[in-house]
PDB file of N, CA and C in Angstrom:
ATOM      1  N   UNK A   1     -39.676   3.513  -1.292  1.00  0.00           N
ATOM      2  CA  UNK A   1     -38.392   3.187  -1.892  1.00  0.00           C
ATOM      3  C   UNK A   1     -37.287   3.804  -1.052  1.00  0.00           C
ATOM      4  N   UNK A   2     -36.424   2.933  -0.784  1.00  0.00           N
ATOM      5  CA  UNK A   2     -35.320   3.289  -0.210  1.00  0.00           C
ATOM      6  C   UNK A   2     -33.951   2.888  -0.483  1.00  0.00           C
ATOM      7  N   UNK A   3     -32.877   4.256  -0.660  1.00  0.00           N
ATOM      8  CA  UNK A   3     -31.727   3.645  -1.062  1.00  0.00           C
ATOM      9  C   UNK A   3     -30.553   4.468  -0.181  1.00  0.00           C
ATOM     10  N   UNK A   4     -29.136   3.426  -0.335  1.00  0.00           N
ATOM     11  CA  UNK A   4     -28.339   3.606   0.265  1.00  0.00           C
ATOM     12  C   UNK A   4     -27.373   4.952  -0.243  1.00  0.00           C
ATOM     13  N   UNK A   5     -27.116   5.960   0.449  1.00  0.00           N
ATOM     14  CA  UNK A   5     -26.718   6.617  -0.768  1.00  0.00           C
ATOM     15  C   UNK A   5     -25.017   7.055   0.211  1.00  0.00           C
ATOM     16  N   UNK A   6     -23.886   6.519  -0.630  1.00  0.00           N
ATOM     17  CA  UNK A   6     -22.833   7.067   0.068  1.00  0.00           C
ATOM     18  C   UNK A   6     -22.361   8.381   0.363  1.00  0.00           C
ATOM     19  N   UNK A   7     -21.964   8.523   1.018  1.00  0.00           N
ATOM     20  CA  UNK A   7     -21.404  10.014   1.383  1.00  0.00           C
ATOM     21  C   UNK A   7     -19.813  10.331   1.469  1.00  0.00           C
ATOM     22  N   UNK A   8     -19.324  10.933   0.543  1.00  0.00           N
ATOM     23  CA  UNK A   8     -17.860  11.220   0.352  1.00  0.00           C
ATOM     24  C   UNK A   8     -17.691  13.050   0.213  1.00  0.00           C
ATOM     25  N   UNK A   9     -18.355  13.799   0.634  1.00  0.00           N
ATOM     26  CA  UNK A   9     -18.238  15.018   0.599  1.00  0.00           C
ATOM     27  C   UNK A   9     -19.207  15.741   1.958  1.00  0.00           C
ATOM     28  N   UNK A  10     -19.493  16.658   2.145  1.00  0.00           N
ATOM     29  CA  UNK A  10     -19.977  17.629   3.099  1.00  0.00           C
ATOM     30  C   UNK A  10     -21.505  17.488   2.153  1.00  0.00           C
ATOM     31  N   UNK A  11     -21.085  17.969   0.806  1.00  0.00           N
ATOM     32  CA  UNK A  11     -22.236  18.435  -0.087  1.00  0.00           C
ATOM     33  C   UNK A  11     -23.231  16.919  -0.022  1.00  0.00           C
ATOM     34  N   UNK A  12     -22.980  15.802  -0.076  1.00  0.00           N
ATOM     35  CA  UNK A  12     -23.513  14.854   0.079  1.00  0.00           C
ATOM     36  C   UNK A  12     -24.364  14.975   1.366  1.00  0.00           C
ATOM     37  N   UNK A  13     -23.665  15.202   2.547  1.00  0.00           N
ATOM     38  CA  UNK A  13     -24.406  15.264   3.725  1.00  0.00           C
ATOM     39  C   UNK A  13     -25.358  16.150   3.724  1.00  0.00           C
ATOM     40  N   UNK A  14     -25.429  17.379   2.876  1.00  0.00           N
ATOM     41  CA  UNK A  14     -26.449  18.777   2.785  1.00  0.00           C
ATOM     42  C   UNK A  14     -27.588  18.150   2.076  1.00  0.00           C
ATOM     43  N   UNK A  15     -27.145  17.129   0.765  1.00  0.00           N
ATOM     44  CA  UNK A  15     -28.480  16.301   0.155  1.00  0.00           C
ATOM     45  C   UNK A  15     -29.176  15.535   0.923  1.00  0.00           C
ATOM     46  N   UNK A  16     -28.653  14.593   1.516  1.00  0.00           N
ATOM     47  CA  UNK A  16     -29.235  13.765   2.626  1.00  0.00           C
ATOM     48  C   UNK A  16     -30.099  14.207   3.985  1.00  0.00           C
ATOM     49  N   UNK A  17     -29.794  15.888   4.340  1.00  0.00           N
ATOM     50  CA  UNK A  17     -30.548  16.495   5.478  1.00  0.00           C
ATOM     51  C   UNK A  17     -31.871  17.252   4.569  1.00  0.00           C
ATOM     52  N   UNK A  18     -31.538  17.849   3.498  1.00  0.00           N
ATOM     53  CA  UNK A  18     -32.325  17.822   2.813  1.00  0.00           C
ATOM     54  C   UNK A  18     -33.883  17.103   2.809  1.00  0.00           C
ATOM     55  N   UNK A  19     -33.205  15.659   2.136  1.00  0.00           N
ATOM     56  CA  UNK A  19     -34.211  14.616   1.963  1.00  0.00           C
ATOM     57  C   UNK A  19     -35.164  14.300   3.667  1.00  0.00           C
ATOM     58  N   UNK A  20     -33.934  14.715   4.600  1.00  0.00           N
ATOM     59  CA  UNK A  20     -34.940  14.509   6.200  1.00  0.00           C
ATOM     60  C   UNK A  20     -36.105  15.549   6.007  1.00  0.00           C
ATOM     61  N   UNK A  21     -35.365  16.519   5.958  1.00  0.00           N
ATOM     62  CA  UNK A  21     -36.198  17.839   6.099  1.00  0.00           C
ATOM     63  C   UNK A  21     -37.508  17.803   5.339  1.00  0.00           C
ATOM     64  N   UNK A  22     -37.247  16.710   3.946  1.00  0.00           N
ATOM     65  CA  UNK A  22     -38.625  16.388   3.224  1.00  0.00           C
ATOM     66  C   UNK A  22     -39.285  15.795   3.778  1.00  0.00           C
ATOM     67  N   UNK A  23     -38.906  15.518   4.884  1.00  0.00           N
ATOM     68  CA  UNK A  23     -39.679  13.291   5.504  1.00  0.00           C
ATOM     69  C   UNK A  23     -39.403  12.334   5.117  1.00  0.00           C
ATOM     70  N   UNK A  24     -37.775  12.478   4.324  1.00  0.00           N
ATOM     71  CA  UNK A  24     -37.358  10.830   4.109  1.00  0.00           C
ATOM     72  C   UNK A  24     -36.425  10.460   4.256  1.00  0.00           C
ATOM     73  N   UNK A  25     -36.463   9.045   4.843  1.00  0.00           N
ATOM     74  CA  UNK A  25     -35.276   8.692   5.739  1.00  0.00           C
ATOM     75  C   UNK A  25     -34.377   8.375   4.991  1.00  0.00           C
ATOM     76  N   UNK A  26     -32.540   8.552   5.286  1.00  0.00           N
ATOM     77  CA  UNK A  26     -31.743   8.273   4.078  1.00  0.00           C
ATOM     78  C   UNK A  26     -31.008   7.103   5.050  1.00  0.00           C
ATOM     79  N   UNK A  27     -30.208   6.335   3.970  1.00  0.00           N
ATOM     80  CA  UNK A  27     -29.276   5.044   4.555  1.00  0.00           C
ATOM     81  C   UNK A  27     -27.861   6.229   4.286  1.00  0.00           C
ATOM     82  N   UNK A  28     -27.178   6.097   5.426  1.00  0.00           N
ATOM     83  CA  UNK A  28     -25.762   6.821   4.445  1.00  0.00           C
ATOM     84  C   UNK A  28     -24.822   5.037   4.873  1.00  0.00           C
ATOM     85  N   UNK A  29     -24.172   5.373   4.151  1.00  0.00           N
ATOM     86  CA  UNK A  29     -23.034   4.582   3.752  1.00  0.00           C
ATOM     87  C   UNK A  29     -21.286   5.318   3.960  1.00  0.00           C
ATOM     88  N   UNK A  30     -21.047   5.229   5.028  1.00  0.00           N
ATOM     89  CA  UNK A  30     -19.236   6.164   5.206  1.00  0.00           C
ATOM     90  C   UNK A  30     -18.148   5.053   4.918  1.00  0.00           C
ATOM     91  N   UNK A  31     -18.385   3.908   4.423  1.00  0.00           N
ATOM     92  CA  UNK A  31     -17.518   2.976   4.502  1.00  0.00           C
ATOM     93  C   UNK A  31     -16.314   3.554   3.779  1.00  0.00           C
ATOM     94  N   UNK A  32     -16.621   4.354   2.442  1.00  0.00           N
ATOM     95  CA  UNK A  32     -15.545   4.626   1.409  1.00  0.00           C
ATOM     96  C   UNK A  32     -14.758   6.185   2.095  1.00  0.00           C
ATOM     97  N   UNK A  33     -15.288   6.891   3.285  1.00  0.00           N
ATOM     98  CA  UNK A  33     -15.090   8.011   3.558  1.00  0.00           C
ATOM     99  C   UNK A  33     -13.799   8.363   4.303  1.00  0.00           C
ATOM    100  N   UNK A  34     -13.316   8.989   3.965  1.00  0.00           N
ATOM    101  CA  UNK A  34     -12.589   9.482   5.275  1.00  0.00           C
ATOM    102  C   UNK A  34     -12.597   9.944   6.379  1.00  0.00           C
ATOM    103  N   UNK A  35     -12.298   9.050   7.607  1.00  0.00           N
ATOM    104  CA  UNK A  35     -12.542   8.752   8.818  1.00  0.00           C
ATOM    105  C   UNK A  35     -12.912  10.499   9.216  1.00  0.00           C
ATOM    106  N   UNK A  36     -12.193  11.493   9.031  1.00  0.00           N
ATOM    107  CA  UNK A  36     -12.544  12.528   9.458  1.00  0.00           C
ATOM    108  C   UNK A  36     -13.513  13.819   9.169  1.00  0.00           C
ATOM    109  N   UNK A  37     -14.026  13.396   7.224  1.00  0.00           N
ATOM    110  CA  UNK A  37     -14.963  13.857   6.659  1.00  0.00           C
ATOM    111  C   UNK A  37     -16.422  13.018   7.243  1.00  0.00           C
ATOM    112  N   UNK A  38     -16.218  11.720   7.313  1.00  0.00           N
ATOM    113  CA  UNK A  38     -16.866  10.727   8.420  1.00  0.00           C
ATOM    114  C   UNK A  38     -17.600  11.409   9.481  1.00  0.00           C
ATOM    115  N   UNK A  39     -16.327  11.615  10.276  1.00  0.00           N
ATOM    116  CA  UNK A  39     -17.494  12.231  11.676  1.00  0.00           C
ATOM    117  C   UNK A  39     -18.016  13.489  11.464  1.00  0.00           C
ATOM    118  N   UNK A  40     -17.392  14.385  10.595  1.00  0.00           N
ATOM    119  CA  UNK A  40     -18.097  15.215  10.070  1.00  0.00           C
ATOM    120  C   UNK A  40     -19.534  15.536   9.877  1.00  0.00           C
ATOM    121  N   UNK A  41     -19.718  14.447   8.652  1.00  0.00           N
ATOM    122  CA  UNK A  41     -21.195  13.940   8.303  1.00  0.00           C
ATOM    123  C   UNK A  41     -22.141  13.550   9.487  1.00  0.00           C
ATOM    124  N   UNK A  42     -21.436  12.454  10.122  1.00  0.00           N
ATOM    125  CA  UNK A  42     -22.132  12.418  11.470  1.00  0.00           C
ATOM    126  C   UNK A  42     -22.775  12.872  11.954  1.00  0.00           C
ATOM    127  N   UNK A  43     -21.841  13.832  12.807  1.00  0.00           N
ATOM    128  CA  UNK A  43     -22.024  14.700  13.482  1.00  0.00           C
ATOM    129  C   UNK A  43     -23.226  16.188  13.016  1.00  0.00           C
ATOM    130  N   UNK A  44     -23.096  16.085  11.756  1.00  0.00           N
ATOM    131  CA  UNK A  44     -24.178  17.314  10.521  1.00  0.00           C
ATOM    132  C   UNK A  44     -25.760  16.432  10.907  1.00  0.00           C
ATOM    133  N   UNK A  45     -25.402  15.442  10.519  1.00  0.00           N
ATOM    134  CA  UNK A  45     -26.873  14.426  10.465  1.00  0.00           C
ATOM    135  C   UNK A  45     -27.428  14.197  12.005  1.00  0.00           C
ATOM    136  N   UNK A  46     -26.197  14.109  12.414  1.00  0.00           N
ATOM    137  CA  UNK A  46     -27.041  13.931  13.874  1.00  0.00           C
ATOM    138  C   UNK A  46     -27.909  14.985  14.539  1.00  0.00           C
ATOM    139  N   UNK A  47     -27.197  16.333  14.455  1.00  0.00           N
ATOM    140  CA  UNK A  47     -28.080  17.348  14.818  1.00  0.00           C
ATOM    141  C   UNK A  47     -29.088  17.755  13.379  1.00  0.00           C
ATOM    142  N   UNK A  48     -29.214  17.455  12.461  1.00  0.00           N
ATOM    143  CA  UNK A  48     -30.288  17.363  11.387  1.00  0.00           C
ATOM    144  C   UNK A  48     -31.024  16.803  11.949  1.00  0.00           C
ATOM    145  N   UNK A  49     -31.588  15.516  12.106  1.00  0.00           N
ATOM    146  CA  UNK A  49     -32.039  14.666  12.860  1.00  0.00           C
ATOM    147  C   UNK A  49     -32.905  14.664  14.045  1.00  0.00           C
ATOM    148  N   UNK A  50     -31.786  15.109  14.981  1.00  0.00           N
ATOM    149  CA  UNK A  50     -32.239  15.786  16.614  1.00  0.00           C
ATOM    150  C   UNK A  50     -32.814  16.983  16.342  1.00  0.00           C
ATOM    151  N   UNK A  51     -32.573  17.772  15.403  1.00  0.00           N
ATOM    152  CA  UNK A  51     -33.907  19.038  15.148  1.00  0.00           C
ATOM    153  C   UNK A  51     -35.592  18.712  14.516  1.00  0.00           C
ATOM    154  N   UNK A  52     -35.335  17.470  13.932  1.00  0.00           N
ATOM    155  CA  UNK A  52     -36.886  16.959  13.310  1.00  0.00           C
ATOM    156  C   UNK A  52     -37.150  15.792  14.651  1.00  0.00           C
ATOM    157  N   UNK A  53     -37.120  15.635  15.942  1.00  0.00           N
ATOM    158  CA  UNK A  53     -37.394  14.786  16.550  1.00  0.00           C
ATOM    159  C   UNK A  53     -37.164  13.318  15.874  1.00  0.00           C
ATOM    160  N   UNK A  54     -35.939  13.336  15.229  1.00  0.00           N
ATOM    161  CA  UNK A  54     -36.334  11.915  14.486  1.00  0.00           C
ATOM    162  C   UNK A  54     -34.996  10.815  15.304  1.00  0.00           C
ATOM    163  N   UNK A  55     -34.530   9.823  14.407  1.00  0.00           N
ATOM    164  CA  UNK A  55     -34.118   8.959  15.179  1.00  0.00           C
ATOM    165  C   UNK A  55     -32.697   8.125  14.467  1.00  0.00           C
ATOM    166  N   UNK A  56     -31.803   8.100  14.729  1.00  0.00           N
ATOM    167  CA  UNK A  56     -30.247   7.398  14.338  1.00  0.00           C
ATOM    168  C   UNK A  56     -30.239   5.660  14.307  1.00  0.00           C
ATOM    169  N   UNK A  57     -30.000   4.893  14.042  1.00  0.00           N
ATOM    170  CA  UNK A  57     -29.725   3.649  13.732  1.00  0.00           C
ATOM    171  C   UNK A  57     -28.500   3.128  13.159  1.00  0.00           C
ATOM    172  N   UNK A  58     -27.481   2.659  13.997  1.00  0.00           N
ATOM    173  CA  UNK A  58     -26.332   1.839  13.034  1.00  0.00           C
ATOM    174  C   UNK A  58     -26.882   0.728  12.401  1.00  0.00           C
ATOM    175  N   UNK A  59     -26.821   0.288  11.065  1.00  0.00           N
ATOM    176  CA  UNK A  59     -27.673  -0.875  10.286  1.00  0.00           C
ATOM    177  C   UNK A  59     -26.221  -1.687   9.603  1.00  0.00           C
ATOM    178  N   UNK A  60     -25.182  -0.864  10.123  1.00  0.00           N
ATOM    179  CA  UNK A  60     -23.885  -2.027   9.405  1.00  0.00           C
ATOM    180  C   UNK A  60     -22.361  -0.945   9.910  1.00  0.00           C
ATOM    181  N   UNK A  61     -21.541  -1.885   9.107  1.00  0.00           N
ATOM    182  CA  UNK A  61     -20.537  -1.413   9.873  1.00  0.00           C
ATOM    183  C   UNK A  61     -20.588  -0.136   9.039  1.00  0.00           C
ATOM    184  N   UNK A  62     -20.110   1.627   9.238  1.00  0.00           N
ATOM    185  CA  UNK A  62     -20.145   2.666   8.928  1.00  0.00           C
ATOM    186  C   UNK A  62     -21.083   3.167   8.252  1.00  0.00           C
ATOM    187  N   UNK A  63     -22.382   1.968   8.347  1.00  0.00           N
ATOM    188  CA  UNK A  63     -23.618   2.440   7.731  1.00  0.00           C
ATOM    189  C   UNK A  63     -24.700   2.852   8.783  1.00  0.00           C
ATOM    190  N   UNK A  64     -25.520   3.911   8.123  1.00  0.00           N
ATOM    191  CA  UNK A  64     -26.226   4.517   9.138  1.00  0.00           C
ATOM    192  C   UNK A  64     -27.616   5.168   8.528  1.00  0.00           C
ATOM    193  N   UNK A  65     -28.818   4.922   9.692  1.00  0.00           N
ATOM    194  CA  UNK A  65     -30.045   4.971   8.935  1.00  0.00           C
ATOM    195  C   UNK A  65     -30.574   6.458   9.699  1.00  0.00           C
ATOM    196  N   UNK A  66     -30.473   7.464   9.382  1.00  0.00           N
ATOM    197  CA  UNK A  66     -31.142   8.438  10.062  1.00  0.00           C
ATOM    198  C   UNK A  66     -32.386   8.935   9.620  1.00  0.00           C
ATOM    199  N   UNK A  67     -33.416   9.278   9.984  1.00  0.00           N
ATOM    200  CA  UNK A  67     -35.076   8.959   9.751  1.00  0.00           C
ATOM    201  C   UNK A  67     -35.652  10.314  10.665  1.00  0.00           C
ATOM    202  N   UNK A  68     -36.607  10.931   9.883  1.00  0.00           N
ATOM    203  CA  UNK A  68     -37.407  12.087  10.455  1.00  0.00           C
ATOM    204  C   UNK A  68     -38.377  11.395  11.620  1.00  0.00           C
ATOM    205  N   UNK A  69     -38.916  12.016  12.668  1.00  0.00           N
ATOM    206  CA  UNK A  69     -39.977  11.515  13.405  1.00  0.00           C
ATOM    207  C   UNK A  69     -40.940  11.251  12.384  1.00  0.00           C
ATOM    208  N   UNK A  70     -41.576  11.479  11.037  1.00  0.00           N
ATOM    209  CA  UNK A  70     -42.886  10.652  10.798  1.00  0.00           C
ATOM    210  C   UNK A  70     -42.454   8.969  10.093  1.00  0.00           C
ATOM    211  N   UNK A  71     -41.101   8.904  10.139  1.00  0.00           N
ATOM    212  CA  UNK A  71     -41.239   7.755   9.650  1.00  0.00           C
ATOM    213  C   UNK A  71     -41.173   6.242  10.839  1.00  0.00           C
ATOM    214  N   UNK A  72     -41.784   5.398  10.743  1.00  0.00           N
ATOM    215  CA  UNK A  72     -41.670   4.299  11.833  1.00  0.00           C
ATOM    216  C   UNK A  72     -40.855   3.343  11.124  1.00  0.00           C
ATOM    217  N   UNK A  73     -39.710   2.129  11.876  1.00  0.00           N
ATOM    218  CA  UNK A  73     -39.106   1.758  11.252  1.00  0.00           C
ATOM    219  C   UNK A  73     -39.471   0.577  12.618  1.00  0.00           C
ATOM    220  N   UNK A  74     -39.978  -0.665  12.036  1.00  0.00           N
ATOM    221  CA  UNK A  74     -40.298  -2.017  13.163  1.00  0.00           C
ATOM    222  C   UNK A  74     -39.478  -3.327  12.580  1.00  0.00           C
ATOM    223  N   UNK A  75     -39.013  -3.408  13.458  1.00  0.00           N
ATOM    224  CA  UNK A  75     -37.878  -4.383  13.525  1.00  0.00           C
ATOM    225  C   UNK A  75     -37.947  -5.727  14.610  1.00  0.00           C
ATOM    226  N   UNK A  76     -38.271  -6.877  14.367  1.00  0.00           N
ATOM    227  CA  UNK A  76     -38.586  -7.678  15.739  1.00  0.00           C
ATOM    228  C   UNK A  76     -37.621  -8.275  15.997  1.00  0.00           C
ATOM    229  N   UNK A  77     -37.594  -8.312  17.358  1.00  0.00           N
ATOM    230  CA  UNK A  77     -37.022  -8.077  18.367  1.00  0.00           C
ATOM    231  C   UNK A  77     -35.471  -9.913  18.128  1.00  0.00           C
ATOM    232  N   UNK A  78     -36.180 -10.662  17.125  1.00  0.00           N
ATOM    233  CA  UNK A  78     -35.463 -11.714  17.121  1.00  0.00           C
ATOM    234  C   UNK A  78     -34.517 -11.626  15.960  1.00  0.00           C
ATOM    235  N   UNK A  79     -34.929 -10.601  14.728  1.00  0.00           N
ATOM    236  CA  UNK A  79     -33.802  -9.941  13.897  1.00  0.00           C
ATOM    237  C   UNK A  79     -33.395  -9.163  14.703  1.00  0.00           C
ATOM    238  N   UNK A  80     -33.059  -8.349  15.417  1.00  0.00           N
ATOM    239  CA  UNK A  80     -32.314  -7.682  16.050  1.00  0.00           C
ATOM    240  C   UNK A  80     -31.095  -8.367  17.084  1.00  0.00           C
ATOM    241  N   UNK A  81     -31.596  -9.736  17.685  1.00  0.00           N
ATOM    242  CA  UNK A  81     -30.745 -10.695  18.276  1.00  0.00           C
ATOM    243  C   UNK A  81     -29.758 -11.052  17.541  1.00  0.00           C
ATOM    244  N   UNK A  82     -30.695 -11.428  16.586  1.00  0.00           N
ATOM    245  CA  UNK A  82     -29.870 -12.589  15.487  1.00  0.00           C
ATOM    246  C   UNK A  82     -28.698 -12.137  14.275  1.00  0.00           C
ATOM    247  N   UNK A  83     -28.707 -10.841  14.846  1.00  0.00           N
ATOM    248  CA  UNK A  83     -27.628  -9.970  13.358  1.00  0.00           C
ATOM    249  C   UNK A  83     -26.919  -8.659  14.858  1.00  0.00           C
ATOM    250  N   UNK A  84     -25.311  -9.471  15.132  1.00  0.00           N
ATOM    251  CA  UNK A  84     -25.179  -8.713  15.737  1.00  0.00           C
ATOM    252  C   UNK A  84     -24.446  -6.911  15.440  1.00  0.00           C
ATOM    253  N   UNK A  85     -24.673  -6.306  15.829  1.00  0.00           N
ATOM    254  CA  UNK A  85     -24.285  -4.808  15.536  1.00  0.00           C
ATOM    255  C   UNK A  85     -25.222  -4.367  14.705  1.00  0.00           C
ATOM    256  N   UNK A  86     -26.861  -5.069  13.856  1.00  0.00           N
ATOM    257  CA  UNK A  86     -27.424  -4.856  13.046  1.00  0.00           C
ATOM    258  C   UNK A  86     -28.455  -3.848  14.466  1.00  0.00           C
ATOM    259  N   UNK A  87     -28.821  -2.685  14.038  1.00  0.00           N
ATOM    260  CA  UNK A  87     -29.761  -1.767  14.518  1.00  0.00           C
ATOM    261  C   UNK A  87     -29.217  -1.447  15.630  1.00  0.00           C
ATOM    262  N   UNK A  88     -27.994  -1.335  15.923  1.00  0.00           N
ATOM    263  CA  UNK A  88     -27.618  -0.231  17.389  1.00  0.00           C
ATOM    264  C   UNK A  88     -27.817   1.096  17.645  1.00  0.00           C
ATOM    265  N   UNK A  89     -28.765   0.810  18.414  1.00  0.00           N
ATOM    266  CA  UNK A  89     -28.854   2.457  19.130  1.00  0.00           C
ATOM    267  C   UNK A  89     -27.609   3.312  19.107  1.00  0.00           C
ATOM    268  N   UNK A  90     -27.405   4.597  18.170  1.00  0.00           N
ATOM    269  CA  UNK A  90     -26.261   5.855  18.044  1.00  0.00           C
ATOM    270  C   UNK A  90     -26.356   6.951  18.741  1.00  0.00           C
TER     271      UNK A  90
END
């Protein structure tokens, strides 16, 4: 089960590294955020992330899939064509 969970605070981003740190990958959602609490989060998750060997994904516009190394996420290669900005390398 997987859900999108927005992020409008710091404390949001501490739940979400959390859930890595368990082994599960979170969707964040910054669409509603402020651009500068935004990179904030980012920037928290990204090195969350880069400490579990795991892996970043843009999946929409200010949405973002960050995932521990045990999780695999396969995507072929013709959804990835066909939906542009869907799964960009971050």
């Amino acid at each position: 089960h997987v859900s999108v969970r927005p992020a409008c605070s710091f404390e949001d981003a501490r739940l979400a590294a959390d859930g890595l740190k368990d082994g599960r990958q979170q969707i964040i959602n910054l669409e509603q955020t402020q651009q500068d609490i935004s990179e904030r989060i980012i920037d928290f998750l990204n090195g969350v992330t880069y400490a579990l060997n795991g892996f970043v994904e843009k999946v929409g516009d200010r949405v973002y899939l960050f995932a521990p190394s045990n999780i695999v996420i396969d995507v072929p290669e013709d959804v990835r064509k066909n939906i542009p900005g869907l799964f960009e390398r971050q």
